[in-house]
PDB file of N, CA and C in Angstrom:
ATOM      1  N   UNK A   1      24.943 -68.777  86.092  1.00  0.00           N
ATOM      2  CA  UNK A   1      25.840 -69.056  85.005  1.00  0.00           C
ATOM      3  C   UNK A   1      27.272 -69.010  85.538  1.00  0.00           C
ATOM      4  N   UNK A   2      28.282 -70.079  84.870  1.00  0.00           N
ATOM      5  CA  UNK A   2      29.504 -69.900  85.625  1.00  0.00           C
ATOM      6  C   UNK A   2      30.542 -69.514  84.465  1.00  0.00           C
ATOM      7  N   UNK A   3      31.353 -68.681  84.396  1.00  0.00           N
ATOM      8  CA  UNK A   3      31.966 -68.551  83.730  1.00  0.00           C
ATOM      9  C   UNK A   3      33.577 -68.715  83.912  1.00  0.00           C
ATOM     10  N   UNK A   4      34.291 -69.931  82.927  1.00  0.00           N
ATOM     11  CA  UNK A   4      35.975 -69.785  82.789  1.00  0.00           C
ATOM     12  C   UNK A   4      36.423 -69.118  81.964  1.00  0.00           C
ATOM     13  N   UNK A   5      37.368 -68.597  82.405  1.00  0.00           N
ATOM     14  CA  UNK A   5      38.767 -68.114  81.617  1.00  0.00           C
ATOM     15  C   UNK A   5      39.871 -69.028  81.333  1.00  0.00           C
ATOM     16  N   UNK A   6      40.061 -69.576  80.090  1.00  0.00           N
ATOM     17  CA  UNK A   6      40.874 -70.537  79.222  1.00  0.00           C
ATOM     18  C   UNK A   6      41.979 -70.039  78.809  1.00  0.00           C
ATOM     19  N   UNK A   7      43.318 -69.979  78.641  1.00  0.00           N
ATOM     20  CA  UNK A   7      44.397 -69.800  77.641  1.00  0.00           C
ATOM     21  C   UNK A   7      45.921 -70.704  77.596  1.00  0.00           C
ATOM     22  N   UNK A   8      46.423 -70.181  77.232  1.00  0.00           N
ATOM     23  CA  UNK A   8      47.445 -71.628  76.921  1.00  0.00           C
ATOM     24  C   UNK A   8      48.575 -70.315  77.628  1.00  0.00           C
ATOM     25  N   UNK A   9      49.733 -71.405  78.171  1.00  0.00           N
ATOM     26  CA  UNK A   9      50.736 -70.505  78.727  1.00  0.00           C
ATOM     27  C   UNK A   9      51.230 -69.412  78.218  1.00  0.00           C
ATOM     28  N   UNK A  10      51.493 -69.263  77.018  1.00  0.00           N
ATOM     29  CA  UNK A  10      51.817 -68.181  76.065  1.00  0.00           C
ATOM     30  C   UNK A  10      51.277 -66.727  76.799  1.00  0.00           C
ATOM     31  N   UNK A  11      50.122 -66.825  77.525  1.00  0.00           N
ATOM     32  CA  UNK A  11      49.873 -65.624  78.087  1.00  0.00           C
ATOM     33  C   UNK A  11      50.460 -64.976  79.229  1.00  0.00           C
ATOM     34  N   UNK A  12      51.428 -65.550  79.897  1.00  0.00           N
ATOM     35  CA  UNK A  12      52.500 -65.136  80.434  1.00  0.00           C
ATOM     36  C   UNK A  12      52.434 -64.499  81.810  1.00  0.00           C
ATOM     37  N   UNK A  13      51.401 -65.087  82.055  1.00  0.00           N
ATOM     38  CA  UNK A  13      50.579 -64.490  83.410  1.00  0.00           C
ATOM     39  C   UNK A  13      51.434 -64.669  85.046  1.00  0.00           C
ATOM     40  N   UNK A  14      51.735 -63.931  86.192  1.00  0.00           N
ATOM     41  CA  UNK A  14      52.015 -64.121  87.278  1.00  0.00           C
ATOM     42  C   UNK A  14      51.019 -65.329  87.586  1.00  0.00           C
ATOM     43  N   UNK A  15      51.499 -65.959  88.516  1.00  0.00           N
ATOM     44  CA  UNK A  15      51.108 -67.407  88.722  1.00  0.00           C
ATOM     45  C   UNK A  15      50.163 -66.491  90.112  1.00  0.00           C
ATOM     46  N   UNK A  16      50.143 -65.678  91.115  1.00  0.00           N
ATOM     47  CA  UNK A  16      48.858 -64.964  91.606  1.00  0.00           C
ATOM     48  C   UNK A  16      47.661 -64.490  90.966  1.00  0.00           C
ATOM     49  N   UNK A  17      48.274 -64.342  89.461  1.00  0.00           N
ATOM     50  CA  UNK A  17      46.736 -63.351  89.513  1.00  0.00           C
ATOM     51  C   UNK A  17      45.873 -65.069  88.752  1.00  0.00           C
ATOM     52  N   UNK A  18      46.974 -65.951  88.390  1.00  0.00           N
ATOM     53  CA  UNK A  18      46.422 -67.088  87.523  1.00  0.00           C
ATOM     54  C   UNK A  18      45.457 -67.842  88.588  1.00  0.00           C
ATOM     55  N   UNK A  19      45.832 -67.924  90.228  1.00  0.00           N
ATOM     56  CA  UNK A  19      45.536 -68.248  91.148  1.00  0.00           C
ATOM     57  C   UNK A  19      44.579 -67.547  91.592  1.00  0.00           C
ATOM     58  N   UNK A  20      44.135 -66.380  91.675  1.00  0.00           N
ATOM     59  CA  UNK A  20      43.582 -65.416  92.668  1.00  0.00           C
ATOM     60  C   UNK A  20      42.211 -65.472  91.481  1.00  0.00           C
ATOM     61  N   UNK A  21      42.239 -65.152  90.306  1.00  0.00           N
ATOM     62  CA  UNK A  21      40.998 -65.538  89.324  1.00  0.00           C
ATOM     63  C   UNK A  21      41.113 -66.834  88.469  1.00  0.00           C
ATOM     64  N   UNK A  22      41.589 -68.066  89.541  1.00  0.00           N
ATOM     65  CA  UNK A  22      41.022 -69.363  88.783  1.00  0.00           C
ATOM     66  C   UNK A  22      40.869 -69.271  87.741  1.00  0.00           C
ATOM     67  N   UNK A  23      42.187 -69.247  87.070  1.00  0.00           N
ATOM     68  CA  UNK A  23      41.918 -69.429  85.471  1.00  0.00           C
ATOM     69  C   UNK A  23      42.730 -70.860  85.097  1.00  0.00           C
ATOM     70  N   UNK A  24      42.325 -71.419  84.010  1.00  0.00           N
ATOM     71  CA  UNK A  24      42.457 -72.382  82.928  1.00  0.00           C
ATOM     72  C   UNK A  24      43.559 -72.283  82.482  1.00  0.00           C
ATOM     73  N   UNK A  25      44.821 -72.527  82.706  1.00  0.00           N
ATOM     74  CA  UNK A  25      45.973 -72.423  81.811  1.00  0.00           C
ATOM     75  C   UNK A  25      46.590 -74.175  81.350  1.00  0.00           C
ATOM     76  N   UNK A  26      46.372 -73.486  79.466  1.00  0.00           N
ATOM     77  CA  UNK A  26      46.733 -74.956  79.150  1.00  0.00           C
ATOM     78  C   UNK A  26      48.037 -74.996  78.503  1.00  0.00           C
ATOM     79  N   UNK A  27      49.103 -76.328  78.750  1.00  0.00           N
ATOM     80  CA  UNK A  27      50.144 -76.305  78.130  1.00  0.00           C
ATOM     81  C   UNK A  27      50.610 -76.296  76.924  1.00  0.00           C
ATOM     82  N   UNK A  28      51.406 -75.510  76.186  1.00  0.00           N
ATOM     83  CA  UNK A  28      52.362 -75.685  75.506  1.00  0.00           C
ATOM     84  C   UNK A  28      53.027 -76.368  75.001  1.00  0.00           C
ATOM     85  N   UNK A  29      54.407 -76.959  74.294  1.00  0.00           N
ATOM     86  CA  UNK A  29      55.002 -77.551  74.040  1.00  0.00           C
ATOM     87  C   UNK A  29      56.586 -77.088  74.174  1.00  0.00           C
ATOM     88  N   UNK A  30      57.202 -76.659  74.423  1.00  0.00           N
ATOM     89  CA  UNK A  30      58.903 -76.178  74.259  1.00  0.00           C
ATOM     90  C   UNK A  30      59.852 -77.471  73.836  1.00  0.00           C
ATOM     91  N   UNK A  31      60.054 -77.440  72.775  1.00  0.00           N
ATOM     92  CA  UNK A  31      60.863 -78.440  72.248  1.00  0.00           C
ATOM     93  C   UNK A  31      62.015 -78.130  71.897  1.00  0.00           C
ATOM     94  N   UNK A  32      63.263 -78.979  72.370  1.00  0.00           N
ATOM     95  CA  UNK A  32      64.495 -78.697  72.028  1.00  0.00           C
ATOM     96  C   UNK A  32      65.285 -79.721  71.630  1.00  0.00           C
ATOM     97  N   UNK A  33      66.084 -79.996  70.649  1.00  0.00           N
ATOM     98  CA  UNK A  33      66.733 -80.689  70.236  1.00  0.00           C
ATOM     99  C   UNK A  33      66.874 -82.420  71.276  1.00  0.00           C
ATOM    100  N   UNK A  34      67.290 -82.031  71.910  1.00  0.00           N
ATOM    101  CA  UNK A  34      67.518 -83.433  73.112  1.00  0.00           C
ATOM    102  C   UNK A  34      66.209 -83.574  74.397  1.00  0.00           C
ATOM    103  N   UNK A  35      65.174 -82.702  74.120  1.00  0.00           N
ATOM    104  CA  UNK A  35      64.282 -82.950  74.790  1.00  0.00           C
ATOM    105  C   UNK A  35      62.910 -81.909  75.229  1.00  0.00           C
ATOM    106  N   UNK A  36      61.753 -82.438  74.792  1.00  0.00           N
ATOM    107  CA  UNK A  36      60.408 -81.889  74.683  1.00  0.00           C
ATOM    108  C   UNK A  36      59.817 -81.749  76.730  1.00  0.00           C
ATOM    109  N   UNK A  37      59.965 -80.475  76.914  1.00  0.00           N
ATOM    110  CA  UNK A  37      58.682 -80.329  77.968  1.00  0.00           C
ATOM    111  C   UNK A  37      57.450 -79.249  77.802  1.00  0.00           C
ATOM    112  N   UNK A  38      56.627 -79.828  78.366  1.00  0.00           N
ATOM    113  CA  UNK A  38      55.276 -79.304  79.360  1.00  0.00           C
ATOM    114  C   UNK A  38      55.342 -77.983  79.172  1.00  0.00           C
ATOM    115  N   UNK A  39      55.827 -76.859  78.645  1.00  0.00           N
ATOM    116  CA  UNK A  39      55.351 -75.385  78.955  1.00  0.00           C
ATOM    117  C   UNK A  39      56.783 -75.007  79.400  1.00  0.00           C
ATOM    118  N   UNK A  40      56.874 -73.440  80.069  1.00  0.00           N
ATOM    119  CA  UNK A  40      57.558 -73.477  80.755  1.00  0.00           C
ATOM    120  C   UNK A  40      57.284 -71.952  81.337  1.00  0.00           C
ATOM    121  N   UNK A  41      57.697 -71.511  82.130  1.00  0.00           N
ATOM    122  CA  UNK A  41      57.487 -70.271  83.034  1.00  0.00           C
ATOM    123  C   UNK A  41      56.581 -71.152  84.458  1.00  0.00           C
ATOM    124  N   UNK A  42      55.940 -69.924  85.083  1.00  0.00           N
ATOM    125  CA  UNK A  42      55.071 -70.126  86.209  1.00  0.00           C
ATOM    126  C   UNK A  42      54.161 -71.998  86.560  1.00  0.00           C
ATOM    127  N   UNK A  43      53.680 -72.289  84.597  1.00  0.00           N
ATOM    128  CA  UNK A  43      52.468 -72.877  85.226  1.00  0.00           C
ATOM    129  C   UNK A  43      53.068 -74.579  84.270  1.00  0.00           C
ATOM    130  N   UNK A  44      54.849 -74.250  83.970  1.00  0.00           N
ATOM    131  CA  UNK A  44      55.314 -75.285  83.542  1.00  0.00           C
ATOM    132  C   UNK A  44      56.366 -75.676  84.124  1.00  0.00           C
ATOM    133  N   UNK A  45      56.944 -76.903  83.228  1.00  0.00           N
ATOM    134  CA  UNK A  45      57.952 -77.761  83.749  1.00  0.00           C
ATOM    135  C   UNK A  45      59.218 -77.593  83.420  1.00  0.00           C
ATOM    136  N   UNK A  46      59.558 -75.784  83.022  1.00  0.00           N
ATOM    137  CA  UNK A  46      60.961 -75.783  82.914  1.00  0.00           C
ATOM    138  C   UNK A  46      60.774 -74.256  82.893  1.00  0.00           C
ATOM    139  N   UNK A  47      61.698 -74.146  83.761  1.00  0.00           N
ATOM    140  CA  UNK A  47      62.005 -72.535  84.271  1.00  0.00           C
ATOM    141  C   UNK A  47      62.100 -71.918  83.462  1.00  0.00           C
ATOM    142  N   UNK A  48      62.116 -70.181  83.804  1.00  0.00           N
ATOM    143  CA  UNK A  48      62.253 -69.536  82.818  1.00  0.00           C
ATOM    144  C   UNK A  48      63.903 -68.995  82.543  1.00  0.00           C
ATOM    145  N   UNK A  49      64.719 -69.469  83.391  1.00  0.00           N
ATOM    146  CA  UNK A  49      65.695 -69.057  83.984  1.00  0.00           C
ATOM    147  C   UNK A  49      66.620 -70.721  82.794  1.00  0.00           C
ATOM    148  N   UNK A  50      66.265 -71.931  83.405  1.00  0.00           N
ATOM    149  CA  UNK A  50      66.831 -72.646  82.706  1.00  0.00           C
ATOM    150  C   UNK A  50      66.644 -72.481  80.687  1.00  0.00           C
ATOM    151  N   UNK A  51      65.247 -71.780  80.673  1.00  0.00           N
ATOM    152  CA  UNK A  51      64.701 -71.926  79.338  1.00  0.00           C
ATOM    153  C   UNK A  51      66.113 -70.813  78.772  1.00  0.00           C
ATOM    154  N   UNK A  52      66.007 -70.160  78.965  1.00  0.00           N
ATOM    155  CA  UNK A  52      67.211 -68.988  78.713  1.00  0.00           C
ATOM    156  C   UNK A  52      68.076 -69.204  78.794  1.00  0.00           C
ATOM    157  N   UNK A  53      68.844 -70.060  79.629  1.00  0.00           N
ATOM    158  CA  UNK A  53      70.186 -70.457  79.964  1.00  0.00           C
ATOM    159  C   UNK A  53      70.520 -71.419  78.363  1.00  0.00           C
ATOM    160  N   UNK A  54      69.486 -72.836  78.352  1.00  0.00           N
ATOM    161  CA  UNK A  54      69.294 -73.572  77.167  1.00  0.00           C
ATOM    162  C   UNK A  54      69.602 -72.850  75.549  1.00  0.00           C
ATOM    163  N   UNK A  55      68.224 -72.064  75.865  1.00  0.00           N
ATOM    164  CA  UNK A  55      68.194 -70.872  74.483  1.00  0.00           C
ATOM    165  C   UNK A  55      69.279 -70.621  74.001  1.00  0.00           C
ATOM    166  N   UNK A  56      70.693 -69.775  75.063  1.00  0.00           N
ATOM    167  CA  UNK A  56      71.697 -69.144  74.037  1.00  0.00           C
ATOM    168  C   UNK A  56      72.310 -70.229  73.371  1.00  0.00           C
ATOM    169  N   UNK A  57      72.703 -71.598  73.696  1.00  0.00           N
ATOM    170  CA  UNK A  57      73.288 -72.339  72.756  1.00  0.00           C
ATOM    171  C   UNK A  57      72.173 -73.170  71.444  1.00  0.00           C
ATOM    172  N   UNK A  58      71.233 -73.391  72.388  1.00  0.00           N
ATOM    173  CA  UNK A  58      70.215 -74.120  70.886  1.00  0.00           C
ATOM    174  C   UNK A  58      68.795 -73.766  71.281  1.00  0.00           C
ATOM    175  N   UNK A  59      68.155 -73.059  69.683  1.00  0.00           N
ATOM    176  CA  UNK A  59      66.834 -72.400  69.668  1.00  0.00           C
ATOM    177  C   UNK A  59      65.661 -73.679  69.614  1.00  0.00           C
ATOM    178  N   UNK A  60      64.817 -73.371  70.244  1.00  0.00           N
ATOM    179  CA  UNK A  60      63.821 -74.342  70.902  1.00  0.00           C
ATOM    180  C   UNK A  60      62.336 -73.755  70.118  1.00  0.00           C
ATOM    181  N   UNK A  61      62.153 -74.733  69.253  1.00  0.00           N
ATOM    182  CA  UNK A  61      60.873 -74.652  68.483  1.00  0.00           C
ATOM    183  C   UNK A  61      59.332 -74.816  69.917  1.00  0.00           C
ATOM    184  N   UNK A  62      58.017 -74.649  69.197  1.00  0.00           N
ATOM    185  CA  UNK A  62      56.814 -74.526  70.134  1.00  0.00           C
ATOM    186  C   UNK A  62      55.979 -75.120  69.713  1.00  0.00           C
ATOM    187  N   UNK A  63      55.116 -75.577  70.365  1.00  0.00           N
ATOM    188  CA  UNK A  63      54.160 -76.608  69.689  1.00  0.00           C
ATOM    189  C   UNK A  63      52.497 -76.078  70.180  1.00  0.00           C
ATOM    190  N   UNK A  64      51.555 -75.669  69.836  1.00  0.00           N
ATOM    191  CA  UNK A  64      50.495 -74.991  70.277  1.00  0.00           C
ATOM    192  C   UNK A  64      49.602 -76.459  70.997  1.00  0.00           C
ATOM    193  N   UNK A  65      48.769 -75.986  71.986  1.00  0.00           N
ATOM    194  CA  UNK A  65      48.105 -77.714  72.431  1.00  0.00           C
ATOM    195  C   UNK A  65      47.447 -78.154  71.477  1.00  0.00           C
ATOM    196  N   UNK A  66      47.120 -79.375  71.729  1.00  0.00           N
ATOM    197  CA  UNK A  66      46.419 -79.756  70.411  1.00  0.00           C
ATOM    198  C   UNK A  66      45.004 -80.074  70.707  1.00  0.00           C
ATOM    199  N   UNK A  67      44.621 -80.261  70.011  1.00  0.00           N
ATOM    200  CA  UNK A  67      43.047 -80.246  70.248  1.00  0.00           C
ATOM    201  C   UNK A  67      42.317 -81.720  71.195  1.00  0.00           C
ATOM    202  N   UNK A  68      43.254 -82.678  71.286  1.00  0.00           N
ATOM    203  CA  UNK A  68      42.780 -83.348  71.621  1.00  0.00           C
ATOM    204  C   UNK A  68      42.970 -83.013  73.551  1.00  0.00           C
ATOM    205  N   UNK A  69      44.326 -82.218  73.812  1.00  0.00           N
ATOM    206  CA  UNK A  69      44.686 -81.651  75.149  1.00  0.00           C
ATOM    207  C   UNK A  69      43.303 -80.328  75.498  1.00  0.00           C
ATOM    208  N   UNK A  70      43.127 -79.937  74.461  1.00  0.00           N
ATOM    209  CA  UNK A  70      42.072 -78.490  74.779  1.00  0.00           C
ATOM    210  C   UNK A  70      40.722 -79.429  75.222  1.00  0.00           C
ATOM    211  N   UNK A  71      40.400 -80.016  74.704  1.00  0.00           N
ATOM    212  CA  UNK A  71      39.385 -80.499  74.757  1.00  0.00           C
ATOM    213  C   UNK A  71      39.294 -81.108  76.327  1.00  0.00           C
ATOM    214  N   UNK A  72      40.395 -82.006  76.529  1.00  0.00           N
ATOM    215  CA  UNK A  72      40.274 -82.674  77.959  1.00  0.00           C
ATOM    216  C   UNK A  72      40.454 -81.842  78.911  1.00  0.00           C
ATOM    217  N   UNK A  73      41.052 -80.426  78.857  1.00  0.00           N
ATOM    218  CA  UNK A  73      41.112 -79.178  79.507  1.00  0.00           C
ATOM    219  C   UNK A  73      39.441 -78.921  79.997  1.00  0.00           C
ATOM    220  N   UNK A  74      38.692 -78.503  78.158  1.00  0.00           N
ATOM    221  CA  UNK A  74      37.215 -78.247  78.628  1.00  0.00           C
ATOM    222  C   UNK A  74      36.253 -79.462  78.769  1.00  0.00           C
ATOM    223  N   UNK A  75      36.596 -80.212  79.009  1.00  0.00           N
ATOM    224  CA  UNK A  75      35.536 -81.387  79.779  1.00  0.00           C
ATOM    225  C   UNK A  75      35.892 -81.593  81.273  1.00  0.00           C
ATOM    226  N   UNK A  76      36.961 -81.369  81.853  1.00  0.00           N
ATOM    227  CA  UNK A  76      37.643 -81.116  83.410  1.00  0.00           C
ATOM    228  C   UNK A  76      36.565 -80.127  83.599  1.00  0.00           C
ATOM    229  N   UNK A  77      36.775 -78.697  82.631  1.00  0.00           N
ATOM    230  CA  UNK A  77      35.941 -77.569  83.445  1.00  0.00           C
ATOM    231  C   UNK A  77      34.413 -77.962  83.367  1.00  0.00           C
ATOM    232  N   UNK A  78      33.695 -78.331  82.267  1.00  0.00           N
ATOM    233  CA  UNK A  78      32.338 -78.470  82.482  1.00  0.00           C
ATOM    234  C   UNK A  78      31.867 -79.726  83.356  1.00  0.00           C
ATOM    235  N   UNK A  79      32.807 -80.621  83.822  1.00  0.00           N
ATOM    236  CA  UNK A  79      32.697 -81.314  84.867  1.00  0.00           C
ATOM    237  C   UNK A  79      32.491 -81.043  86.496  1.00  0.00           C
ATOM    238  N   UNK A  80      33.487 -80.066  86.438  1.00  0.00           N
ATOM    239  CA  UNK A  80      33.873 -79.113  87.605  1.00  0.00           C
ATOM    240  C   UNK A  80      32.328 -78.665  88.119  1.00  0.00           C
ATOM    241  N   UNK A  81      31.763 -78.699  89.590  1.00  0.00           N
ATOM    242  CA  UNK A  81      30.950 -78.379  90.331  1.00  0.00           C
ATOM    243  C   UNK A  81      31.189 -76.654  90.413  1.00  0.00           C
ATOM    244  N   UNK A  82      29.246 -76.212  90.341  1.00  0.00           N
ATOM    245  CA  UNK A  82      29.697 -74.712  89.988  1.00  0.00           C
ATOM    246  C   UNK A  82      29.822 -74.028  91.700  1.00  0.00           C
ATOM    247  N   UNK A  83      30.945 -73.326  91.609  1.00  0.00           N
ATOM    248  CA  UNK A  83      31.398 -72.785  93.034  1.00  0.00           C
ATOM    249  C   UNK A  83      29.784 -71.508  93.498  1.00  0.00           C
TER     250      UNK A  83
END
């Protein structure tokens, strides 16, 4: 039996231990007024350093994945050859 571990960035994980137990991390949304990315910390497309910098002048709404992203997440993994 093979078992994954799934969660969406929100879990805030060091990008080693995300690495070291092959886990599933699915994106987010960070949306801000002049422009929507990918997640952001370790396993996204906008720092955590810029996200903060952004933040103090304009607050940045979140978007949870959507089901149609979760889904193509778990068909990658049950595709995936068992190690």
């Amino acid at each position: 039996m093979t078992i994954a571990i799934v969660t969406d960035d929100t879990c805030d994980l060091p990008k080693e231990y995300i690495e070291k137990f092959n886990l599933t991390i699915i994106p987010t949304k960070v949306i801000f007024p002049d422009k929507v990315f990918s997640s952001c910390g370790v396993t996204g497309e906008l720092s955590l350093d810029e996200y903060y910098t952004r933040a103090e002048s304009e607050l940045p709404t979140t978007s949870t994945p959507s089901p149609g992203l979760i889904h193509k997440f778990l068909r990658q993994l049950y595709k995936k050859p068992i190690l």
